[in-house]
Structure formats: C-alpha cells, structure tokens
Protein backbone atom coordinates (compact mmCIF):
# COMPACT_ATOMS: atom_id res chain seq x y z
CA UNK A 1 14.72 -19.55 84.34
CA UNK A 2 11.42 -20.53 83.95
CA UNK A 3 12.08 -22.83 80.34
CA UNK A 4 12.65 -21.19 77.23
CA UNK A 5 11.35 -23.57 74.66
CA UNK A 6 7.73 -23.87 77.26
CA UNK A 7 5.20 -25.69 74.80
CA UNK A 8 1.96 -24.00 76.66
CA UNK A 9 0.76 -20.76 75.38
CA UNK A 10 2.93 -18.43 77.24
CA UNK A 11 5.18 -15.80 76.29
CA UNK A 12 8.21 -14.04 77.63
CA UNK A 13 10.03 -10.98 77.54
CA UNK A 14 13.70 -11.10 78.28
CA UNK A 15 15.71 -8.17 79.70
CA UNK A 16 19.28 -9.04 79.03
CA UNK A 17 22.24 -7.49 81.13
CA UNK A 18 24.72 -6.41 78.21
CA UNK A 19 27.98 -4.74 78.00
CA UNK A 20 27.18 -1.22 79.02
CA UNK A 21 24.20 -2.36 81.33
CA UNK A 22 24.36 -0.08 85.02
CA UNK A 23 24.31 -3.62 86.57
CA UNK A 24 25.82 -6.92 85.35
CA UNK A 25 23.56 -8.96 87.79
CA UNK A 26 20.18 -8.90 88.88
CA UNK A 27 18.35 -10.40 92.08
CA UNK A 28 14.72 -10.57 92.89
CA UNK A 29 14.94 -7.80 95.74
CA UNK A 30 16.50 -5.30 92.56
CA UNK A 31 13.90 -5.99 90.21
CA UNK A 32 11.59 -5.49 93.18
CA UNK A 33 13.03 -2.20 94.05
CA UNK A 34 12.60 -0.92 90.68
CA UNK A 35 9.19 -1.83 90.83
CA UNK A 36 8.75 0.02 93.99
CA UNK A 37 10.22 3.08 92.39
CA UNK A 38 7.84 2.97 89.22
CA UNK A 39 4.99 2.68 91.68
CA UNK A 40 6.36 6.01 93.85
CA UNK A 41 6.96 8.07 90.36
CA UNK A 42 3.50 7.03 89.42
CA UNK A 43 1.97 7.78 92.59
CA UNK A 44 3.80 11.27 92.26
CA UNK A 45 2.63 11.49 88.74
CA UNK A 46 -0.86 11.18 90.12
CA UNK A 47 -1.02 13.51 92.73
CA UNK A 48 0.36 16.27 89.88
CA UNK A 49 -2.46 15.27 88.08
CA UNK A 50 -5.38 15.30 91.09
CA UNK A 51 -6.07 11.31 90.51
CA UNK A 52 -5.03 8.10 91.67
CA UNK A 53 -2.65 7.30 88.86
CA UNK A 54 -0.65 4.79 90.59
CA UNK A 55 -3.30 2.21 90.62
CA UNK A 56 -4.00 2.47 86.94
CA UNK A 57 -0.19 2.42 86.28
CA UNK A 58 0.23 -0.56 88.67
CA UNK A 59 -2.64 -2.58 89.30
CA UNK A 60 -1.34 -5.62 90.82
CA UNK A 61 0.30 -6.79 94.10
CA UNK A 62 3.55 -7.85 94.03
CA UNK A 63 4.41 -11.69 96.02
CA UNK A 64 7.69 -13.63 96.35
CA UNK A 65 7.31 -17.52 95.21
CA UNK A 66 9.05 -20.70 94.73
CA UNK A 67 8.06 -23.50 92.88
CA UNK A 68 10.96 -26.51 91.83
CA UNK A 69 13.45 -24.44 93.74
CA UNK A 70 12.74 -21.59 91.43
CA UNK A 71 12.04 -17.90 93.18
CA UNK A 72 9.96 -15.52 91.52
CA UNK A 73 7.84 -12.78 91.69
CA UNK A 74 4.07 -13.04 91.14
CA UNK A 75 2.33 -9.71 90.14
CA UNK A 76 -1.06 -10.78 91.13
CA UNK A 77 -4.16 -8.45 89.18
CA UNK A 78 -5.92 -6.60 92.25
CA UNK A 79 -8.99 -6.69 89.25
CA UNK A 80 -9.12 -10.47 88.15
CA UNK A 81 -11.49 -9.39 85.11
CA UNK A 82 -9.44 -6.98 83.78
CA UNK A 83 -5.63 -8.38 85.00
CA UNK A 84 -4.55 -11.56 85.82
CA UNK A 85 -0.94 -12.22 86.49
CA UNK A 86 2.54 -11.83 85.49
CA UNK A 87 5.69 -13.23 86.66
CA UNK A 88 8.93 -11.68 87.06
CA UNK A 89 12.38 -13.89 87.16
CA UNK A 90 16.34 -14.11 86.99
CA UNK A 91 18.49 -16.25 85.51
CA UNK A 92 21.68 -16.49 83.13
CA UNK A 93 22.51 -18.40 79.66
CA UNK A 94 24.90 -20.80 80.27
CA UNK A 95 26.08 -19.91 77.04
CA UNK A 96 27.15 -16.08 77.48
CA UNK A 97 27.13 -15.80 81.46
CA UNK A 98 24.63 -13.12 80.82
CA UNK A 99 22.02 -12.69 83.31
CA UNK A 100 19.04 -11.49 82.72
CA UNK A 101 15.21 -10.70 83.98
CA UNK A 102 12.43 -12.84 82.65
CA UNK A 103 8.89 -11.54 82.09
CA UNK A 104 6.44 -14.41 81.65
CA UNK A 105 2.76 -13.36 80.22
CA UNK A 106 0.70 -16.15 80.96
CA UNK A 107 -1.77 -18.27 78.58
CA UNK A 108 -4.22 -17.18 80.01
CA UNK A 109 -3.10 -13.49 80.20
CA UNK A 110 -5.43 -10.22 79.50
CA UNK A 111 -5.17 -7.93 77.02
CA UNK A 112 -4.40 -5.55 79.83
CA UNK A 113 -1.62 -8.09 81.12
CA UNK A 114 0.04 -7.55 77.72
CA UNK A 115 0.25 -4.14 77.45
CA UNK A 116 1.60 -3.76 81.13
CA UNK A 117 4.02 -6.68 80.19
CA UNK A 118 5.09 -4.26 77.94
CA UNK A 119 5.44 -1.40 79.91
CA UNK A 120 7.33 -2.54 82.86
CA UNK A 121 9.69 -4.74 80.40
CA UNK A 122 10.50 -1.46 78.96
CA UNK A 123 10.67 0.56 82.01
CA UNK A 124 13.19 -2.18 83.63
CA UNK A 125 15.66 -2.46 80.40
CA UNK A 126 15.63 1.60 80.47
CA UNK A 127 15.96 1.78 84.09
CA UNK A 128 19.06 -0.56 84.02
CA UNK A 129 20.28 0.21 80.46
CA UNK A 130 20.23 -2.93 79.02
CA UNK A 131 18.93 -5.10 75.89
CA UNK A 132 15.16 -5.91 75.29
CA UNK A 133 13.79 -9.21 73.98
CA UNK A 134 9.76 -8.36 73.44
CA UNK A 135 7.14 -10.51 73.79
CA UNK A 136 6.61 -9.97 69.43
CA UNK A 137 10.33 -11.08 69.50
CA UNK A 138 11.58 -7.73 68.50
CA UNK A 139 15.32 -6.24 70.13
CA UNK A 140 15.30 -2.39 72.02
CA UNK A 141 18.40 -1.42 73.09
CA UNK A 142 18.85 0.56 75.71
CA UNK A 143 22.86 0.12 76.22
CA UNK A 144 25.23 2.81 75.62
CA UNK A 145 26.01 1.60 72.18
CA UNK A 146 29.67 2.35 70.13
C-alpha cells in the first residue's frame, strides 16, 4: 500500500489476512471499527480501575486521508512530545491475493509510537485472527493453525 521496499527510515507492521482469518478482506471503516472498540474496552477498563485509562491506552485522534489516490488513516498524537503519528492502511500482494492491514511507524516516530505500534498491531491480528509481520520482522500467528 504505502511501498514496501520505502528507502526513508520508516518501518511497517503487516497484518496479513490468512487462511483461517474471521475476515478475508479488510476496509478502512473495519480497521476503524476495531479501533473504536479497543478505545470502548479501554475506556471500560478505566472506569473499573477509577482513572482515565482510555487516554493512556489511546492517545491519538484518529483522521481519514488520501494522498496519490491512496486512503489511510492518520493516528495523530493528541501529545506531540510524547506521540507523533502512525498510519494505518489496506492493501493486497499481487502475488497471493492476500489482503492485508499496514502499520507504518514513521522516521521520525517516538519511542511511545513504537510501543503502541506494537500494541494495536497485535490487538488487530488477534482481533481478526490472522498472521503478524512485526516491525523487528518477527511472525505471530494468530490463525487457527492445523
């Protein structure tokens, strides 16, 4: 989606829709429904807890791009010092017909930007039970397996 072989600094997490995936495409509005549900079970998660856990968990807004005729999703920091941005895309290989989600962590990304890369690459592939290309380049898998 947004280049694979990108010379700049960037790095990107891939969330791959496998055999034994729930789904076997993704749009923008489903990844941004998921998101929406992570921020609700944190918000609920907070209110157990007496604190505002939701904006720790998620501290960014969420905003629908294009650029080139590519869509995206921008998660913009709400706390520039502390998180900058991610973005959030679909595609397929051309290869395999398998779509998948693309998490980019920018160049210029945080330390806090990575870990929550991280965590909502994770929380996505689990969410839709499918296979997880880290930012380190290591493989979860969380498909149904034989």
């Amino acid at each position: 989606m947004f280049g694979k072989g990108r010379s700049d600094l960037s790095k990107s997490a891939y969330i791959k829709l496998v055999d034994g995936s729930k789904q076997k495409e993704i749009t923008l509005e489903d990844i941004r429904k998921l998101l929406d549900y992570y921020q609700e079970m944190t918000a609920l998660t907070g209110k157990q807890l007496g604190w505002d856990y939701q904006q720790a968990a998620f501290p960014y807004t969420v905003e629908e791009k294009e650029q080139n005729g590519i869509r995206y999703l921008l998660l913009k920091g709400k706390e520039p010092s502390q998180y900058y941005y991610l973005l959030l895309g679909v595609g397929q290989e051309k290869e395999t017909g398998i779509h998948y989600i693309q998490l980019v962590l920018p160049d210029r990304a945080t330390h806090g930007d990575c870990a929550k890369a991280n965590e909502y690459s994770r929380f996505l592939a689990k969410q839709l039970q499918a296979e997880l290309h880290m930012l380190n380049g290591r493989i979860m898998y969380f498909n149904p397996r034989k």
